[in-house]
N, C-alpha and C. Protein backbone atom coordinates (compact mmCIF):
# COMPACT_ATOMS: atom_id res chain seq x y z
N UNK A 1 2.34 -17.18 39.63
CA UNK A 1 2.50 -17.19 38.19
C UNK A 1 3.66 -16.23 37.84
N UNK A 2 4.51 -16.54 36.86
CA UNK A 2 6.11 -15.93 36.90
C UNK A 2 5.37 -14.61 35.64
N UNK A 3 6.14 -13.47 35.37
CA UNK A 3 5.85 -12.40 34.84
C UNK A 3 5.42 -12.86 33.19
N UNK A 4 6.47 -13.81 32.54
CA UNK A 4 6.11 -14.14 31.05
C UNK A 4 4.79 -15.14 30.99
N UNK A 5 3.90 -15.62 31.90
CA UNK A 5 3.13 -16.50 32.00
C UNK A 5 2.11 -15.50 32.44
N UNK A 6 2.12 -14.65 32.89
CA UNK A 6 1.67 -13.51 33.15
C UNK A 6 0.86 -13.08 31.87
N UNK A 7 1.97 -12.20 31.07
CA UNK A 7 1.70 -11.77 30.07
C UNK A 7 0.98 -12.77 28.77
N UNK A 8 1.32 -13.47 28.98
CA UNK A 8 0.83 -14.66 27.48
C UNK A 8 -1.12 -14.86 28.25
N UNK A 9 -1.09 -15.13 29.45
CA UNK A 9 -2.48 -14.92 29.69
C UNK A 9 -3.60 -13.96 29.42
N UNK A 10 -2.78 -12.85 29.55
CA UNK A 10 -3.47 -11.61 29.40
C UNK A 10 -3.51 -11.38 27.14
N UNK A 11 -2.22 -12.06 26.56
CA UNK A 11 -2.51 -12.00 24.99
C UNK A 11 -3.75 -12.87 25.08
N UNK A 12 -3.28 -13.75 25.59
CA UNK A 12 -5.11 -14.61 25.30
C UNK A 12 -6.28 -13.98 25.50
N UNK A 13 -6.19 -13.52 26.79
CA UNK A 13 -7.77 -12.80 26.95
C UNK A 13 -8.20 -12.02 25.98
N UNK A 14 -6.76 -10.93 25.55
CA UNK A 14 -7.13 -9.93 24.56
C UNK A 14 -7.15 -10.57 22.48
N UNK A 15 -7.08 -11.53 22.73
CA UNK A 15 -7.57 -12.09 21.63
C UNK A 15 -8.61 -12.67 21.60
N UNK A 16 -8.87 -13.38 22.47
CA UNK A 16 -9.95 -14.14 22.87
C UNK A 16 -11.40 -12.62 22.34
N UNK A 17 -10.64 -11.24 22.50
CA UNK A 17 -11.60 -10.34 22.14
C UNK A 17 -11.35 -10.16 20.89
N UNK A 18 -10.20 -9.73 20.07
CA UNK A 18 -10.44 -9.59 18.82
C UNK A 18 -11.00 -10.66 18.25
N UNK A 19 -10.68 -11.99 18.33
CA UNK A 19 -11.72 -13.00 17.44
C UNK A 19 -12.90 -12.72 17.76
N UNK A 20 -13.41 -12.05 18.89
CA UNK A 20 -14.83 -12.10 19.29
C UNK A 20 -15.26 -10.99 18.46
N UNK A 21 -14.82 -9.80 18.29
CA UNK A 21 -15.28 -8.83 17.81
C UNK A 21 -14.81 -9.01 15.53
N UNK A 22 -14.21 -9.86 15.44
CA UNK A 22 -13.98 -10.50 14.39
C UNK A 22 -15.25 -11.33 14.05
N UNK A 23 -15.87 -11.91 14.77
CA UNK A 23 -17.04 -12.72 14.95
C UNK A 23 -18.11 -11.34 14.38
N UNK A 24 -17.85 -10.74 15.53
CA UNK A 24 -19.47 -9.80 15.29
C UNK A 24 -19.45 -8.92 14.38
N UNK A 25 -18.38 -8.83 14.24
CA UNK A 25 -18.03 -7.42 12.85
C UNK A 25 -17.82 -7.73 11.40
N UNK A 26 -17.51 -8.41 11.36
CA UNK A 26 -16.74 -9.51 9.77
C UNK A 26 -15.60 -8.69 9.57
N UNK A 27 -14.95 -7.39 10.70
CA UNK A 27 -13.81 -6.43 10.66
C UNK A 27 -12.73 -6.92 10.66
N UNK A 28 -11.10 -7.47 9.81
CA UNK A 28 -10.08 -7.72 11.09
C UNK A 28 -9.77 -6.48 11.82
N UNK A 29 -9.25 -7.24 13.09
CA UNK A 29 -8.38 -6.06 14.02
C UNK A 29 -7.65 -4.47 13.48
N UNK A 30 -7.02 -4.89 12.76
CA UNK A 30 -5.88 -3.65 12.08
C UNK A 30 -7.04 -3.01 10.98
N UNK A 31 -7.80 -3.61 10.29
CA UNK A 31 -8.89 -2.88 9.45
C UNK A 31 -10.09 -2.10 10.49
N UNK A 32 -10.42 -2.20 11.83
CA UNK A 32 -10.93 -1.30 12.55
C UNK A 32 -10.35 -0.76 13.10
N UNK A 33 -9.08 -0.76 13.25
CA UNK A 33 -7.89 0.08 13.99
C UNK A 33 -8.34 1.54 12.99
N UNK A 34 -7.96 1.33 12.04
CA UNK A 34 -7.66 2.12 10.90
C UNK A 34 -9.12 3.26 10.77
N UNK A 35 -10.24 2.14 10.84
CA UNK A 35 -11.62 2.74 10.67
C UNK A 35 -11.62 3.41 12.08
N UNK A 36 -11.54 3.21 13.09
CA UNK A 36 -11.29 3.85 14.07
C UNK A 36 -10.93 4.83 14.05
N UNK A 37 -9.44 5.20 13.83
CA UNK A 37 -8.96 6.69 13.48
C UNK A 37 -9.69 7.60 13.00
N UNK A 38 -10.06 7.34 11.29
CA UNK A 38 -10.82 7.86 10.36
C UNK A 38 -11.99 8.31 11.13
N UNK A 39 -12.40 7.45 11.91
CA UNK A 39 -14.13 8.38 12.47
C UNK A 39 -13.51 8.89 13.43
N UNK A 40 -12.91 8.65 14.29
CA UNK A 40 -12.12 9.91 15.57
C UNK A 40 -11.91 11.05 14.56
N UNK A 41 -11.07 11.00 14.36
CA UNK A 41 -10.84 12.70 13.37
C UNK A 41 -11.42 12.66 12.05
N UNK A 42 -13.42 12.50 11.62
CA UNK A 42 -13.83 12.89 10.88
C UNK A 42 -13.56 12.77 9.35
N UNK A 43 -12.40 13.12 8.90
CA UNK A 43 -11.64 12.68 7.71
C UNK A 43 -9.90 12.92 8.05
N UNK A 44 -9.15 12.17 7.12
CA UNK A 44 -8.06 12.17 6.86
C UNK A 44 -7.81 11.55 5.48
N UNK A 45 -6.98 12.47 5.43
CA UNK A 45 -6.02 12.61 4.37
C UNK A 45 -5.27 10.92 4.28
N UNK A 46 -5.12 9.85 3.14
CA UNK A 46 -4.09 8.59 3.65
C UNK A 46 -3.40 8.84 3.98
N UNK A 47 -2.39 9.80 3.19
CA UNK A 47 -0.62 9.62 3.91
C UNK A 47 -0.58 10.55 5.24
N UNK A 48 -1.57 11.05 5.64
CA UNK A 48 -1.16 11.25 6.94
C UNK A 48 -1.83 10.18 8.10
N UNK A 49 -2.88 9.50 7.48
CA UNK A 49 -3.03 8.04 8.25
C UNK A 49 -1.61 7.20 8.43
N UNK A 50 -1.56 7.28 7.16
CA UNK A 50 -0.04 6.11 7.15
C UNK A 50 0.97 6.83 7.86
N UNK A 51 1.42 8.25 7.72
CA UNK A 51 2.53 8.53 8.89
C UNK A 51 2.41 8.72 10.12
N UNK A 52 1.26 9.26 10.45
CA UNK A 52 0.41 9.54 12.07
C UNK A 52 0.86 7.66 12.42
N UNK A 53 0.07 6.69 12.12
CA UNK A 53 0.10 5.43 12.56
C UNK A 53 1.05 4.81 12.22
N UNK A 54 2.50 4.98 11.81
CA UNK A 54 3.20 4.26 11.29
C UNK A 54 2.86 3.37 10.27
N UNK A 55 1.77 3.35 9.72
CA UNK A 55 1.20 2.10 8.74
C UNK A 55 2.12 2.25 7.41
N UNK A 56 2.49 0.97 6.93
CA UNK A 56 3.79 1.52 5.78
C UNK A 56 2.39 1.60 4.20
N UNK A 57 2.39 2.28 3.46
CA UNK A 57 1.49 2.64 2.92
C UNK A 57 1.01 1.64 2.08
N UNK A 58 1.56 0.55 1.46
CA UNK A 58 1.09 -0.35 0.85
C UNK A 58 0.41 -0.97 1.93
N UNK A 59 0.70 -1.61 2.81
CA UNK A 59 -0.63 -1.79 3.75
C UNK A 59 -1.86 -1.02 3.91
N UNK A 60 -1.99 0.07 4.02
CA UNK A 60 -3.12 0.60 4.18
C UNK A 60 -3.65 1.01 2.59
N UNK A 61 -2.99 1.28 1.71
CA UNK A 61 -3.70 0.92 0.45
C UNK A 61 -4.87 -0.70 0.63
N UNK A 62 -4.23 -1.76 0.93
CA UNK A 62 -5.44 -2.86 1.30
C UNK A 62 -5.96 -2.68 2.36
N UNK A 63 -6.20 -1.96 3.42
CA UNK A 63 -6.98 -1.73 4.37
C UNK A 63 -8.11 -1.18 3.67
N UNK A 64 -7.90 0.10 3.25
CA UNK A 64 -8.31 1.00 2.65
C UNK A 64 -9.35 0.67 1.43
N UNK A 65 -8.81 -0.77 1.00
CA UNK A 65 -9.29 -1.37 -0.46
C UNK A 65 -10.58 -2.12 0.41
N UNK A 66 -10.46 -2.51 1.23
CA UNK A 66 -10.95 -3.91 1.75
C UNK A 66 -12.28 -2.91 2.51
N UNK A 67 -12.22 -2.11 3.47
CA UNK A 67 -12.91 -0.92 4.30
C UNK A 67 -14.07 -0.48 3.09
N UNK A 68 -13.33 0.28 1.58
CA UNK A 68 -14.43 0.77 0.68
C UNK A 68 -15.04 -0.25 0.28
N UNK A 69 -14.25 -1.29 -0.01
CA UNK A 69 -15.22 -2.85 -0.69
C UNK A 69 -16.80 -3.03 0.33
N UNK A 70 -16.58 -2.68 1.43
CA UNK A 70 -17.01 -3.20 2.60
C UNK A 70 -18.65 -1.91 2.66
N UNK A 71 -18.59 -1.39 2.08
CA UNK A 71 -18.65 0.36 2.03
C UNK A 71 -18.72 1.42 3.35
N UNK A 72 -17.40 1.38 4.64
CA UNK A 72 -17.56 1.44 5.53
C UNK A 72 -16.83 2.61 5.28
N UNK A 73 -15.92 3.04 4.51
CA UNK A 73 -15.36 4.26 4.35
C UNK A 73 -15.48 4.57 2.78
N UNK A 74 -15.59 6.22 2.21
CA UNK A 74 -14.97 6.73 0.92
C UNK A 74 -13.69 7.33 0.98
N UNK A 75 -13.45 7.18 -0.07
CA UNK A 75 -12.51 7.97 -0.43
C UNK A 75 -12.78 9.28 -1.35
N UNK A 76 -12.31 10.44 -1.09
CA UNK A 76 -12.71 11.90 -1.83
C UNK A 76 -11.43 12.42 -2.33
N UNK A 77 -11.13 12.90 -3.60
CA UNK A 77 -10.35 13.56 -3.91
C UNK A 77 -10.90 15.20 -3.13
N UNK A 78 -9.78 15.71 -2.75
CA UNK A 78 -9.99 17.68 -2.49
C UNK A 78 -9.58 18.35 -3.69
N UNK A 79 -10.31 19.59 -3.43
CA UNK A 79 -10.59 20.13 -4.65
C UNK A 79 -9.12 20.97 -4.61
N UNK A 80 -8.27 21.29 -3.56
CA UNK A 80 -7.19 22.06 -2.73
C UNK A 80 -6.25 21.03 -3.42
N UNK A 81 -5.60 19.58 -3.79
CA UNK A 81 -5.06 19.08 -4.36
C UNK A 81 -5.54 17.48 -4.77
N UNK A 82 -5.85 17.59 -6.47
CA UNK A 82 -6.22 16.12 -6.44
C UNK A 82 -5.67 15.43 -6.31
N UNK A 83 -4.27 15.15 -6.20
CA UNK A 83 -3.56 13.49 -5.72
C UNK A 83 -3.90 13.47 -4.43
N UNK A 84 -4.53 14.04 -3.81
CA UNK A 84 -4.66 13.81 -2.24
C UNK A 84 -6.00 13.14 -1.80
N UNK A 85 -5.92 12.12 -1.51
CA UNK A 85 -7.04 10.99 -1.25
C UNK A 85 -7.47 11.67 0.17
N UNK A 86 -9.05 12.05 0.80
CA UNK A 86 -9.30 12.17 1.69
C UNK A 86 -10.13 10.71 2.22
N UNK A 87 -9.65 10.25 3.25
CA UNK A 87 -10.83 8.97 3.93
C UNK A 87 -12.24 9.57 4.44
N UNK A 88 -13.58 9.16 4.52
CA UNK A 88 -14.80 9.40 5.69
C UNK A 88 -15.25 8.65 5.68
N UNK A 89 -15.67 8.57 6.57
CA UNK A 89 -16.31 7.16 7.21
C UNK A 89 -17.99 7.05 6.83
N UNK A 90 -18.69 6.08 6.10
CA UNK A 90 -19.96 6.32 5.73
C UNK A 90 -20.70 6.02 6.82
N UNK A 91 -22.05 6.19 6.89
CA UNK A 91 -23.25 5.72 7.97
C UNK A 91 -23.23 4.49 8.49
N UNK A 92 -22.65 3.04 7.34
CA UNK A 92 -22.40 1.72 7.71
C UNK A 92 -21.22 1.61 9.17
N UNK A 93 -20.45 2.57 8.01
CA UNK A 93 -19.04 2.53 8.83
C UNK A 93 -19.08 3.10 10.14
N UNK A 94 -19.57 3.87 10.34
CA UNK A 94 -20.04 4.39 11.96
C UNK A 94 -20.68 3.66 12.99
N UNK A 95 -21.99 2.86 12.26
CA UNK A 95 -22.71 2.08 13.12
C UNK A 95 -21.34 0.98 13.10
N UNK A 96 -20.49 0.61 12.69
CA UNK A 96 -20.14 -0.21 12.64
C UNK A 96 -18.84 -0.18 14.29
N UNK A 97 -18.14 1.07 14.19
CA UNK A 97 -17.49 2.01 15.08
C UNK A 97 -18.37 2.28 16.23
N UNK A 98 -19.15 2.36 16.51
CA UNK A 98 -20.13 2.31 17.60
C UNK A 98 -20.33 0.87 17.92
N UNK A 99 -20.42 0.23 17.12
CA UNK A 99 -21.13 -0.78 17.99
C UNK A 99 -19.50 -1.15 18.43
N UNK A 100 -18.14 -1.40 17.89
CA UNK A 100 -17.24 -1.89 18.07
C UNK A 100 -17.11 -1.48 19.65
N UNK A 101 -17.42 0.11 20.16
CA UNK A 101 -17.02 1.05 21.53
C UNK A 101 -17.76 0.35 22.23
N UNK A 102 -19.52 0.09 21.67
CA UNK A 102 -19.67 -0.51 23.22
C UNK A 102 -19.49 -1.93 23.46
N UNK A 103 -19.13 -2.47 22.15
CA UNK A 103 -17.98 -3.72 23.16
C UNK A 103 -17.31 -3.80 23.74
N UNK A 104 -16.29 -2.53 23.33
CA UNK A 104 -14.76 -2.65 24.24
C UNK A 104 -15.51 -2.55 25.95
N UNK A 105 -16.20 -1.44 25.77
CA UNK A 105 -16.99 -1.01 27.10
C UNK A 105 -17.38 -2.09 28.02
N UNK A 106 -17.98 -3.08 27.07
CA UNK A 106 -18.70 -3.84 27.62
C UNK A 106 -17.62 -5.28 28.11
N UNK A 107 -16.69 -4.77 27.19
CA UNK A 107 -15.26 -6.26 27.37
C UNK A 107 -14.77 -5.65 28.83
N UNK A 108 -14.21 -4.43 28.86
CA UNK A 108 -13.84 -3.72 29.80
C UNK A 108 -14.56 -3.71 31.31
N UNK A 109 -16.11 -3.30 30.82
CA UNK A 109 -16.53 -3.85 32.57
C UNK A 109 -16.29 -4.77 32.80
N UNK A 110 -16.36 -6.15 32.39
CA UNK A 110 -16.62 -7.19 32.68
C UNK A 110 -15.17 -7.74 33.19
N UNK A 111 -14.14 -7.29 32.25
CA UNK A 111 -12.57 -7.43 32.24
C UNK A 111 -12.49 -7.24 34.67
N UNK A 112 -12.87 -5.76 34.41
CA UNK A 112 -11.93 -5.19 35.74
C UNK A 112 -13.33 -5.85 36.77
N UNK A 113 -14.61 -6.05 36.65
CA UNK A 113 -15.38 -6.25 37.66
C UNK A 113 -15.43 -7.46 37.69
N UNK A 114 -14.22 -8.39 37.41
CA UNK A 114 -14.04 -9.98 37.88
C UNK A 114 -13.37 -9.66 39.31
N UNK A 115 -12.41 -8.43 39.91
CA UNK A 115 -12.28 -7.84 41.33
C UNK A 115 -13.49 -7.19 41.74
N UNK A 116 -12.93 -7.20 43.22
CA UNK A 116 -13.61 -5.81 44.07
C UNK A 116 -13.29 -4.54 43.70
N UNK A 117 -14.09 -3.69 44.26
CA UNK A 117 -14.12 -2.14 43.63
C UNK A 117 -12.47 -1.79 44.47
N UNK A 118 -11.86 -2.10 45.34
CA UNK A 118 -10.65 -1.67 46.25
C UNK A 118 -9.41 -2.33 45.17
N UNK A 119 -9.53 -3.67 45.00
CA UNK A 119 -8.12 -4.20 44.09
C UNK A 119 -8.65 -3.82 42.26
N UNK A 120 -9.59 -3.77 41.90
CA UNK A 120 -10.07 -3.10 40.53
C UNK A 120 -9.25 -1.46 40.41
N UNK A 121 -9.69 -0.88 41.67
CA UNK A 121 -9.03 0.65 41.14
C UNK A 121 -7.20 0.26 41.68
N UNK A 122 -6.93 -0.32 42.46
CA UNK A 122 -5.57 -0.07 42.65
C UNK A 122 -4.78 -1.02 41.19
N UNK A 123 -5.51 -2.01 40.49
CA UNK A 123 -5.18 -2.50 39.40
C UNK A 123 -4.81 -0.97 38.34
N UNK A 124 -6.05 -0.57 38.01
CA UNK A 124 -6.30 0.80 37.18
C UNK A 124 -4.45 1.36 37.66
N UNK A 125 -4.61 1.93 38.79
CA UNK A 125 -3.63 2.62 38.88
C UNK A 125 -2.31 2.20 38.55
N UNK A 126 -2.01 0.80 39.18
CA UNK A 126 -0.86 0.22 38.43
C UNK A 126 -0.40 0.08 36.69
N UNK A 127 -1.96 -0.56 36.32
CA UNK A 127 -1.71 -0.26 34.65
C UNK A 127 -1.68 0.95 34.38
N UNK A 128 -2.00 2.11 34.68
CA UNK A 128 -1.60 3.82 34.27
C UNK A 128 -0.15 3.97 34.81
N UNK A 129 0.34 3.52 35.71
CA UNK A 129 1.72 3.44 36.17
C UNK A 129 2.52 2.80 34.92
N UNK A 130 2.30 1.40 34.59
CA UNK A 130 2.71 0.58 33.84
C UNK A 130 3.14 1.14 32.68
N UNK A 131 1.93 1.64 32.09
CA UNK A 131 1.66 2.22 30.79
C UNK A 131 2.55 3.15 30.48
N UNK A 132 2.56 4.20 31.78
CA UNK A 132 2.82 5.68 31.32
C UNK A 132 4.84 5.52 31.21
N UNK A 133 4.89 4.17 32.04
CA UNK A 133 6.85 4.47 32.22
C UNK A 133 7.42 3.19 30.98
N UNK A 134 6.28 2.53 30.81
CA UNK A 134 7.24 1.68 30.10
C UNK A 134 7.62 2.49 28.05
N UNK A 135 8.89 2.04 27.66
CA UNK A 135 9.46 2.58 26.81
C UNK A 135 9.21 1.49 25.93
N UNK A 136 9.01 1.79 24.84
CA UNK A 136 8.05 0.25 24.16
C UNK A 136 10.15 -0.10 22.95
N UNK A 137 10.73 1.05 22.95
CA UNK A 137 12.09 0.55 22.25
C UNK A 137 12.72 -0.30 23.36
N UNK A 138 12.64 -0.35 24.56
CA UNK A 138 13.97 -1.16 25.50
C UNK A 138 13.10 -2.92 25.58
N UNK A 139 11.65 -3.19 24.85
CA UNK A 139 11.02 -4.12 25.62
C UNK A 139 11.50 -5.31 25.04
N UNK A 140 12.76 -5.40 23.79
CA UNK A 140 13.30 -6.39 23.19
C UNK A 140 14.95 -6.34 23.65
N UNK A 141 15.32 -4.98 24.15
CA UNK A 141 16.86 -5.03 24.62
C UNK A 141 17.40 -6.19 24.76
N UNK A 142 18.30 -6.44 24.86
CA UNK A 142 19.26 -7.67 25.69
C UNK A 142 20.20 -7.34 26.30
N UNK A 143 20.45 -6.45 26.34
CA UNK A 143 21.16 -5.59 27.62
C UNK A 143 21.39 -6.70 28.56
N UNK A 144 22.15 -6.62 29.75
CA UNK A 144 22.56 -7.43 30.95
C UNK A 144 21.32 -7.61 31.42
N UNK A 145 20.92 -8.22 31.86
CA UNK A 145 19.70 -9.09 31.90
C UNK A 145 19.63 -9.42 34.09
């Protein structure tokens, strides 16, 4: 299988999970991305969601809209400055973040234990290889080819 046939297999698989977890969550992808963060670091501030993640802020204004509709996050003004919107994640929104982890968990065993335990870890190591050198600005270059 040539390297771009490669890769388009592996978008499938990994969609094949977000629709799945789209299924079980009624979440999209980029709206638990977001809820994600928010419960990793407890609260945040939006505009440092939006600059930490690159999110351009009118997007996450509807993340944000769609998440409280949902009642999976609030929003708090601080008493330190009121134009400053703080995010937290409510009790829904957590169970909701939990259950999302032990899917990945559970996508994940299942992902690497289609190998043996010998080509499973030397996989691991290659994707930490992969990961750690590739430069995500050169992956559209056209440079000499």
């Amino acid at each position: 299988m040539d390297e771009n046939t490669l890769i388009h297999k592996l978008l499938e698989v990994f969609e094949f999970k977000n629709e799945y977890q789209l299924q079980t969550s009624k979440i999209q992808p980029q709206d638990m991305y977001v809820l994600e963060r928010i419960f990793f670091n407890g609260k945040m501030a939006a505009k440092d969601l939006s600059k930490q993640y690159s999110i351009p802020p009118s997007t996450l204004t509807g993340i944000i809209d769609r998440l409280e509709n949902k009642k999976l996050i609030k929003r708090l003004r601080t008493n330190i400055d009121r134009r400053t919107i703080e995010l937290v994640v409510t009790p829904e929104g957590k169970t909701a973040v939990e259950k999302h982890i032990k899917e990945d968990k559970l996508f994940s065993k299942h992902f690497f234990d289609t190998l043996d335990n010998d080509k499973k870890e030397q996989l691991k190591k290659l994707l930490a290889e992969l990961l750690n050198n590739v430069n995500k600005d050169t992956l559209f270059f056209l440079g000499s080819e």
